[in-house]
C-alpha atoms as a PDB file:
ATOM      1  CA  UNK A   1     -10.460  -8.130   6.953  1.00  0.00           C
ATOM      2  CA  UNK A   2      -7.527  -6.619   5.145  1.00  0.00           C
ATOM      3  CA  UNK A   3      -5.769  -9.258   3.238  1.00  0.00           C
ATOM      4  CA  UNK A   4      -1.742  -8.129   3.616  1.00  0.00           C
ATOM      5  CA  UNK A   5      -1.022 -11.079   1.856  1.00  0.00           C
ATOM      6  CA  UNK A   6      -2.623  -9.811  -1.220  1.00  0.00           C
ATOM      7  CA  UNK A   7      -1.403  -6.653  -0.791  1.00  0.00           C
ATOM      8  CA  UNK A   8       1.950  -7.484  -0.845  1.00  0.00           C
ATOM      9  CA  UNK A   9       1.560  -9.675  -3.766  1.00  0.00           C
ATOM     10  CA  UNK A  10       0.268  -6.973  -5.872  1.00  0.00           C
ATOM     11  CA  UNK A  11       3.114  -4.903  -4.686  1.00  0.00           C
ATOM     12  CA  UNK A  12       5.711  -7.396  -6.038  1.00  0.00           C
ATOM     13  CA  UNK A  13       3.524  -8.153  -9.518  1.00  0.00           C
ATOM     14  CA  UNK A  14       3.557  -4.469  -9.847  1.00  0.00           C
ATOM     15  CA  UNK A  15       7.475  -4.544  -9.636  1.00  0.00           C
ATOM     16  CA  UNK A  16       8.450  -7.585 -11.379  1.00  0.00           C
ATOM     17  CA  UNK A  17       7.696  -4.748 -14.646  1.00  0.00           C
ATOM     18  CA  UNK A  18       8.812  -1.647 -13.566  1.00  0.00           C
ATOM     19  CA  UNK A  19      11.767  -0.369 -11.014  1.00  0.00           C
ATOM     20  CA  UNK A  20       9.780   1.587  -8.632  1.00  0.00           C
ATOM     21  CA  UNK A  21       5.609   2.412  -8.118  1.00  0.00           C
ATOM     22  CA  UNK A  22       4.077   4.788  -5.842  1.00  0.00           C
ATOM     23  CA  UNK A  23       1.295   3.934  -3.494  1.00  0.00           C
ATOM     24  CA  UNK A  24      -1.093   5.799  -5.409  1.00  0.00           C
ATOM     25  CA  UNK A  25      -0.552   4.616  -8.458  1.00  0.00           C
ATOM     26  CA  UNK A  26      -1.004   0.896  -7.071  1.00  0.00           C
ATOM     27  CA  UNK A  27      -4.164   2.240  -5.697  1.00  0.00           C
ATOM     28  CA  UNK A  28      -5.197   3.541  -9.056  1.00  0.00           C
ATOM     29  CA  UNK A  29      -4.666   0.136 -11.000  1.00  0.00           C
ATOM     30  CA  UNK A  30      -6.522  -1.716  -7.714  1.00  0.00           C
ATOM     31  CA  UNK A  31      -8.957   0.403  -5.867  1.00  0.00           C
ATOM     32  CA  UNK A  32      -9.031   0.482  -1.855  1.00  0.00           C
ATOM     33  CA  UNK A  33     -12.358  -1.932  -1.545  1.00  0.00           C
ATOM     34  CA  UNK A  34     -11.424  -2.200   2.186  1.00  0.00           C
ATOM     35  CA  UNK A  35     -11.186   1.610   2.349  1.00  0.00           C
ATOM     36  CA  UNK A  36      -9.374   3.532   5.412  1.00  0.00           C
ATOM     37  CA  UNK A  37      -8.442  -0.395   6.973  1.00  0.00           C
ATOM     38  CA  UNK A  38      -6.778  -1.386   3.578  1.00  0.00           C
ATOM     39  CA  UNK A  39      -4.654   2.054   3.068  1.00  0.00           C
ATOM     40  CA  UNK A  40      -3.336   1.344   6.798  1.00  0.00           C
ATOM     41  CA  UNK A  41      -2.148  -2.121   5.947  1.00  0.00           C
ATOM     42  CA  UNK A  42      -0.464  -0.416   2.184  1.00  0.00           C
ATOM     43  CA  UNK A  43       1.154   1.582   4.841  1.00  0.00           C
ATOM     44  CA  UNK A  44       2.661  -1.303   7.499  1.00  0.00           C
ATOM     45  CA  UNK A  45       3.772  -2.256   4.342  1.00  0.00           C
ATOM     46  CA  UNK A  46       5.496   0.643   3.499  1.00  0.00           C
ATOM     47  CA  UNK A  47       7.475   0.935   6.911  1.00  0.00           C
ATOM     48  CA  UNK A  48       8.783  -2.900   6.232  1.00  0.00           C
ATOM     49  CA  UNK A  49       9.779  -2.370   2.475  1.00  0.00           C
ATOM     50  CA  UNK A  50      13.507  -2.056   1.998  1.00  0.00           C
ATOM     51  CA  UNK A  51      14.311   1.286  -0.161  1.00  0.00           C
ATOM     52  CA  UNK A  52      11.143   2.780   0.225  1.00  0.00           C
ATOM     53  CA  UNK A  53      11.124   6.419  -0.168  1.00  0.00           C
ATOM     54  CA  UNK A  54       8.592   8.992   1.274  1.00  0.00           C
ATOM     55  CA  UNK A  55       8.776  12.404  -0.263  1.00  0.00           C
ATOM     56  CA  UNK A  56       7.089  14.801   1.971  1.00  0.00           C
ATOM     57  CA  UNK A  57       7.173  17.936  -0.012  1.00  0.00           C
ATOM     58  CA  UNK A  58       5.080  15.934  -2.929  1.00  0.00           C
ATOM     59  CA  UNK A  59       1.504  14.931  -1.695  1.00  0.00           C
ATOM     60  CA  UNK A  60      -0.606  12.142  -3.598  1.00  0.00           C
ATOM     61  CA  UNK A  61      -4.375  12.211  -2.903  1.00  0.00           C
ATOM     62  CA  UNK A  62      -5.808   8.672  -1.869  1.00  0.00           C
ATOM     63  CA  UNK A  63      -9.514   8.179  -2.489  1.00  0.00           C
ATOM     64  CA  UNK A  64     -12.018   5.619  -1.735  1.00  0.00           C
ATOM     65  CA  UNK A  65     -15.684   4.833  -1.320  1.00  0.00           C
ATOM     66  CA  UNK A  66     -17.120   3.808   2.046  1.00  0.00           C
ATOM     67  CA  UNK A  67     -19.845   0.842   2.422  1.00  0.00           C
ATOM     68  CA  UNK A  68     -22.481   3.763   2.171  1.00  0.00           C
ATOM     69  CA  UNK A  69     -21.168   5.021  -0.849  1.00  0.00           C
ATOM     70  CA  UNK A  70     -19.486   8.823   0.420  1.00  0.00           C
ATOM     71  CA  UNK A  71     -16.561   9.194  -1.016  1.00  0.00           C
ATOM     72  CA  UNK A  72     -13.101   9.842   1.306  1.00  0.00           C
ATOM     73  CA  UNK A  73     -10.097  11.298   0.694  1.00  0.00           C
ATOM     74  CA  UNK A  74      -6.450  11.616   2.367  1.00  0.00           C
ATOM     75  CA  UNK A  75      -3.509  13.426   1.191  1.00  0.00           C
ATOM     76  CA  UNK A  76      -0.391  11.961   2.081  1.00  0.00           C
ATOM     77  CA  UNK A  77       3.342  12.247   1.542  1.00  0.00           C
ATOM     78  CA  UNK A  78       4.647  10.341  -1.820  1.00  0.00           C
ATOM     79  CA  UNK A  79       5.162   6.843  -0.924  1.00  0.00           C
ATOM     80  CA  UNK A  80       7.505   5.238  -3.483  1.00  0.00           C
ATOM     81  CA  UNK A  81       8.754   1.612  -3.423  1.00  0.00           C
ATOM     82  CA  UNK A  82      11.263   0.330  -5.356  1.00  0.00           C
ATOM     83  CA  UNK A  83      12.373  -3.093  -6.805  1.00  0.00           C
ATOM     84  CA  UNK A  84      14.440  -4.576  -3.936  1.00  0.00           C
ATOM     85  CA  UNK A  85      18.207  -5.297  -5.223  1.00  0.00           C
ATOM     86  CA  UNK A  86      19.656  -7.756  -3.097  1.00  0.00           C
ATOM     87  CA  UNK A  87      17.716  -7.601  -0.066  1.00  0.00           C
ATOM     88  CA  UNK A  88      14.519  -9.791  -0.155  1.00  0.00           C
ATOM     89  CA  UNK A  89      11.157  -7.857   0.857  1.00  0.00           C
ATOM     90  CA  UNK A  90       9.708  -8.544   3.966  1.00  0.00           C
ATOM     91  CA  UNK A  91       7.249 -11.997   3.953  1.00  0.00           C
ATOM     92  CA  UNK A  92       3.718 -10.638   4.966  1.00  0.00           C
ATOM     93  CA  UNK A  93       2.235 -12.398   8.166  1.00  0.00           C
ATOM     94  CA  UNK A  94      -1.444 -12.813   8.154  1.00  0.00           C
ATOM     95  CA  UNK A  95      -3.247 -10.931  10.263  1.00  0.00           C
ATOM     96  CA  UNK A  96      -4.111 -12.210  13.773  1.00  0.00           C
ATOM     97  CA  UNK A  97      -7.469 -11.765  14.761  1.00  0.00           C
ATOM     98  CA  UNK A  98      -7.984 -10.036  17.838  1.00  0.00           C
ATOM     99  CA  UNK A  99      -9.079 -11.227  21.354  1.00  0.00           C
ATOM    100  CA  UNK A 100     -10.271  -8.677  23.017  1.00  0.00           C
END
């Protein structure tokens, strides 16, 4: 399970040094060990971020190693997020698990 939590802390650890970081280069300094599951969650956390910007002429490749070892790959637009000023980012609820 996808820890958002942790996600989001890394996000703001990230940012307490610099003014902005893109999602891949958070993904280079802490690989996706949760693969495809863990890039979705970087992403939820994208739409809630206040000032994030997504660049969709600029594409960042995304990689990360399955449980069976293949290497995977998406390309997606430039996800940038930036210190908030002001506003305070969104707190992370922990996942629910399902019933189902």
């Amino acid at each position: 399970m996808v820890d958002r939590i942790e996600l989001s802390r890394h996000l703001r650890r990230t940012l307490q040094s610099r003014e902005q970081v893109t999602l891949s280069e958070l993904v280079a300094t802490r690989p996706l060990s949760l693969g495809l599951a863990e890039l979705l969650a970087y992403l939820q956390l994208a739409a809630d971020w206040p000032g994030v910007e997504i660049n969709e002429e600029l594409l960042d490749p995304i990689s990360w190693q399955t449980d069976t070892g293949h290497q995977r790959q998406a390309k997606l637009p430039r996800i940038t997020f930036r210190r908030s000023r002001g506003a305070d980012p969104p707190a992370v609820e922990p996942a629910r698990p399902s019933h189902g």
